[in-house]
Protein backbone atom coordinates (compact mmCIF):
# COMPACT_ATOMS: atom_id res chain seq x y z
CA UNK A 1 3.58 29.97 -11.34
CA UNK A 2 4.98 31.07 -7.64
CA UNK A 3 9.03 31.25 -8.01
CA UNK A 4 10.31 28.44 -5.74
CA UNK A 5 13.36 30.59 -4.48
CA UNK A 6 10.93 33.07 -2.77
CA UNK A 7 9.39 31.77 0.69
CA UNK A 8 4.99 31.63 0.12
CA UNK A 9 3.69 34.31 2.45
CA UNK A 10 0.39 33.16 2.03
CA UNK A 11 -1.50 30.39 3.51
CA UNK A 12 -2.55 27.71 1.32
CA UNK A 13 -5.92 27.45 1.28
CA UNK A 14 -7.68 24.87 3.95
CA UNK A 15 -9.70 22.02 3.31
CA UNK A 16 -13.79 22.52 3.99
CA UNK A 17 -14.86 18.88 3.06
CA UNK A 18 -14.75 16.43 6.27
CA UNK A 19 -14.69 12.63 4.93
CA UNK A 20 -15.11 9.52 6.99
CA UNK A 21 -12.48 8.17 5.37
CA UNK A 22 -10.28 8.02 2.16
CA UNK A 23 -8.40 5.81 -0.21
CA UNK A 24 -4.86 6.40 -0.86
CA UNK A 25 -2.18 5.23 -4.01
CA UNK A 26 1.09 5.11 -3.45
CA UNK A 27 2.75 3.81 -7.14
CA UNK A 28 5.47 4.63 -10.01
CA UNK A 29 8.39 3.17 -10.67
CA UNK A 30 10.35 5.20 -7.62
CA UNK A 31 11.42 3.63 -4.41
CA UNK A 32 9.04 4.88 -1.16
CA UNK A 33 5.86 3.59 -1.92
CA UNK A 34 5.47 0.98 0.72
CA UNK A 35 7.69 3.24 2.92
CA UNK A 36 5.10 5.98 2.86
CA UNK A 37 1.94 3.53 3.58
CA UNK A 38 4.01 2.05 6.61
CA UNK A 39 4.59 5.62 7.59
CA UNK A 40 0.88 6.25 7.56
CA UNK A 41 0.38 3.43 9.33
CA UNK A 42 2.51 4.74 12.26
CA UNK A 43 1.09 7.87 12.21
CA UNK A 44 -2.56 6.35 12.41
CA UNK A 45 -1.19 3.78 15.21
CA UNK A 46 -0.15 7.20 16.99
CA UNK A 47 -3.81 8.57 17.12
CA UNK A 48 -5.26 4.67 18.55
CA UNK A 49 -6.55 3.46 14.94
CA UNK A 50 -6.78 -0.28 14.89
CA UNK A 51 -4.69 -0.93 11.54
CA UNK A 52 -3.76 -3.98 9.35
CA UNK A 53 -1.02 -4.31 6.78
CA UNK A 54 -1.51 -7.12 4.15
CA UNK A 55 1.47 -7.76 1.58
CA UNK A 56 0.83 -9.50 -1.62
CA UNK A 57 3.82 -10.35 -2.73
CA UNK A 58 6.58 -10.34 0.78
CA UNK A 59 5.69 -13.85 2.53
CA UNK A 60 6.08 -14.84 6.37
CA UNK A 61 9.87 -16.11 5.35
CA UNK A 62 10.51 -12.35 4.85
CA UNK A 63 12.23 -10.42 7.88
CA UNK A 64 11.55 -7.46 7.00
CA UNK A 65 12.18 -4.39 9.58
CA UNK A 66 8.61 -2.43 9.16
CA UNK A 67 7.23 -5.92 9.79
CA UNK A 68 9.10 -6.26 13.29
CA UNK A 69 8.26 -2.41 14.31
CA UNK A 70 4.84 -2.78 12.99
CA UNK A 71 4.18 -5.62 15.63
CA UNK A 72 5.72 -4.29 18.58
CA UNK A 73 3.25 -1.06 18.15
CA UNK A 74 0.18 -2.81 17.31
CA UNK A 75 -0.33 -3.14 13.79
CA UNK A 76 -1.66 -6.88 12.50
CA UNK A 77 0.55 -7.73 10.05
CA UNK A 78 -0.08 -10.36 7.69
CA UNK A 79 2.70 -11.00 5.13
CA UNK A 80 0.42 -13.56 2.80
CA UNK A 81 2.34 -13.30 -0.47
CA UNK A 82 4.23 -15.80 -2.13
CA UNK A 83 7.89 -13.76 -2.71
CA UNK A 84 8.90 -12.56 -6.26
CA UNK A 85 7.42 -14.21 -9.20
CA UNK A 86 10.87 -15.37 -10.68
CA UNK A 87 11.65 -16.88 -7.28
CA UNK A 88 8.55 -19.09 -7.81
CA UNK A 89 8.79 -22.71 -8.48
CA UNK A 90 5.08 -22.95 -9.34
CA UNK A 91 2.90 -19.80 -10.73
CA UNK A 92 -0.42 -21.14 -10.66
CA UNK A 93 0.51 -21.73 -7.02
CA UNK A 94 1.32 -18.48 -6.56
CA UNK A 95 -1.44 -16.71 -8.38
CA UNK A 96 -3.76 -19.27 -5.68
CA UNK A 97 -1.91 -17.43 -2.60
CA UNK A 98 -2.88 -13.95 -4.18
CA UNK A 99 -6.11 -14.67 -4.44
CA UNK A 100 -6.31 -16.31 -0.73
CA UNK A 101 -5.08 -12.88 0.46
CA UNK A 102 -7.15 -10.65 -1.70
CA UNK A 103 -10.10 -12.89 0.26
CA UNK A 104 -8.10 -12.11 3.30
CA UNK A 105 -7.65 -8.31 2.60
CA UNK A 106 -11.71 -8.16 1.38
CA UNK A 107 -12.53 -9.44 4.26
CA UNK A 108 -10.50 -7.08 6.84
CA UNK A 109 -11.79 -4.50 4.62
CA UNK A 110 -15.50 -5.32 4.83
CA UNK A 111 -15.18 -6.39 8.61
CA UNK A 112 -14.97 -2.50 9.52
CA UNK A 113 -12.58 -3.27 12.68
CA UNK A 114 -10.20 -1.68 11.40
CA UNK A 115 -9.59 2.28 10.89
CA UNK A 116 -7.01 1.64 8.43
CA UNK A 117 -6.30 -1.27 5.95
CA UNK A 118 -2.88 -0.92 4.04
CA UNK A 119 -2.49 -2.90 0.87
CA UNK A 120 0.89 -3.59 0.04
CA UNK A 121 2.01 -4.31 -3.47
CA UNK A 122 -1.52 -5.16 -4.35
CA UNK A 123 -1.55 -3.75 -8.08
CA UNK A 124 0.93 -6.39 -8.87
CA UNK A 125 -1.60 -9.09 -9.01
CA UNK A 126 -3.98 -7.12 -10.08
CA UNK A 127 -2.05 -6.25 -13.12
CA UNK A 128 -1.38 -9.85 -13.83
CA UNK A 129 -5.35 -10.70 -13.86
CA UNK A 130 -4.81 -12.86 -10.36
CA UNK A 131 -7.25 -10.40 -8.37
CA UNK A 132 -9.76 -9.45 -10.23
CA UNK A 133 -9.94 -5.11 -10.39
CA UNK A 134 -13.71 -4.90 -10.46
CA UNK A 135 -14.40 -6.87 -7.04
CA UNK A 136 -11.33 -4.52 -5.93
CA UNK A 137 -12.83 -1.54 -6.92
CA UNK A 138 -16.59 -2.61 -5.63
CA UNK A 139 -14.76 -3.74 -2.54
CA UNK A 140 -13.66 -0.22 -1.69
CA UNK A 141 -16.39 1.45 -3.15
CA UNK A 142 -18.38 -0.28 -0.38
CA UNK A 143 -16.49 -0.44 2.55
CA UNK A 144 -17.59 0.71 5.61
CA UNK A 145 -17.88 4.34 6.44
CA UNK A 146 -14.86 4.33 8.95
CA UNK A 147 -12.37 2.47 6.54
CA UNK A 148 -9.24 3.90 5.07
CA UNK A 149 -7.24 2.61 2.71
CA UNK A 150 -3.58 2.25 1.49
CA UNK A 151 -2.73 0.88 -2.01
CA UNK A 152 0.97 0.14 -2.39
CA UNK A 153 2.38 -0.86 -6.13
CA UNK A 154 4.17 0.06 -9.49
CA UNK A 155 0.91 1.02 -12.36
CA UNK A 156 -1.97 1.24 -10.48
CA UNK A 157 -5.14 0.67 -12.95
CA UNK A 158 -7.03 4.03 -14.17
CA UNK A 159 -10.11 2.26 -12.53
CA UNK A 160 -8.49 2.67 -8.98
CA UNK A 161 -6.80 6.33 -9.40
CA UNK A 162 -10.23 7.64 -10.51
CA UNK A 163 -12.02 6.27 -7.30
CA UNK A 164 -9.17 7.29 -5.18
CA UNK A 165 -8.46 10.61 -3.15
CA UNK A 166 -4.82 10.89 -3.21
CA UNK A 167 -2.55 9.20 -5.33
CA UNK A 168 1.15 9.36 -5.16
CA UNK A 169 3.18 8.47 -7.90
CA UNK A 170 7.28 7.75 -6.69
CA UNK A 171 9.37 8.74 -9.69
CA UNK A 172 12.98 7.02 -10.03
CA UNK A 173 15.58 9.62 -10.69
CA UNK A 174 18.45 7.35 -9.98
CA UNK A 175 18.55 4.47 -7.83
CA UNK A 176 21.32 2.28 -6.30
CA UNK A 177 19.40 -0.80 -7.96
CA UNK A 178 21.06 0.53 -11.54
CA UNK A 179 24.54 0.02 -10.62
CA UNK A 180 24.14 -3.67 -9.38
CA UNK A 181 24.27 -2.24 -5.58
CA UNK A 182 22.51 -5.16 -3.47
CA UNK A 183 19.31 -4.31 -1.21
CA UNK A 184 20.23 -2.72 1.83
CA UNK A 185 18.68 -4.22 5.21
CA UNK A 186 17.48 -1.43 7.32
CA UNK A 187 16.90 0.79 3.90
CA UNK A 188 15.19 -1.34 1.65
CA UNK A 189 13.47 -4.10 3.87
């Protein structure tokens, strides 16, 4: 194991294998994981890739500050969720709107317009059985050659890390949450 107090004087090794396109995880329990995939986002935005953000969970009521930035540079966003599950007055209702934008999301997906398609907080109701993992799985599995994505969410299934070329996991260390501190607007939405 290299000592991490002594700079690398070598090179790390560079890729060989060009791919038309991948499929990212960003999960764990840490904070950053929709961060990063909005980060991608910008980058791809940067170098003229048509991209689309769909969140699960966030709903149009939302105003949240990747949203408004996301917009004014081009990405379609489409914030199709129904807010947090203990906010919700009816869950049946709100395991219907997850499903309407996994339909939404499959069909971006499958459409190939897009370079990159980030899925925000989708493992959530996947988890819960509302979107059903296999058709999520076969839906990336298939999509078109040009087509990366971005999956955003605590516990992403085994079936989606094994199909996937990077996956992230965000560990908490410590986090603001703990002590009863309130989100932040312009750090955590």
């Amino acid at each position: 194991m290299a000592d991490q107090n002594i700079p690398p004087m070598e090179a790390p090794s560079k890729g060989t294998i060009r791919e038309p396109s991948l499929l990212l995880i960003n999960t764990g329990d840490g904070k950053g994981k929709s961060t990063a995939a909005f980060g991608t986002a910008m980058r791809a935005v940067a170098r003229d890739w048509k991209v689309v953000v769909v969140q699960f969970l966030k709903s149009g009521d939302w105003s949240v500050g990747e949203e408004k930035i996301g917009r004014q540079i081009g990405i379609e966003w489409w914030a199709l969720g129904d807010g947090f599950t203990w906010d919700s007055d009816d869950m049946d209702e709100s395991e219907a709107i997850a499903r309407q934008a996994w339909a939404s999301a499959k069909e971006k997906i499958d459409s190939g317009q897009y370079d990159l398609v980030v899925l925000d907080e989708v493992t959530y109701p996947i988890n819960w059985g509302w979107v059903d993992l296999d058709d999520v799985v076969s839906s990336i599995q298939s999509r078109p050659e040009k087509v990366n994505v971005i999956l955003t969410g605590r516990d992403a299934p085994e079936e989606l890390v094994e199909v996937a070329d990077t996956v992230t996991e965000m560990i908490k260390i410590k986090h603001a949450f703990d002590r009863g501190v309130m989100a932040r607007r312009g750090i955590d939405y």
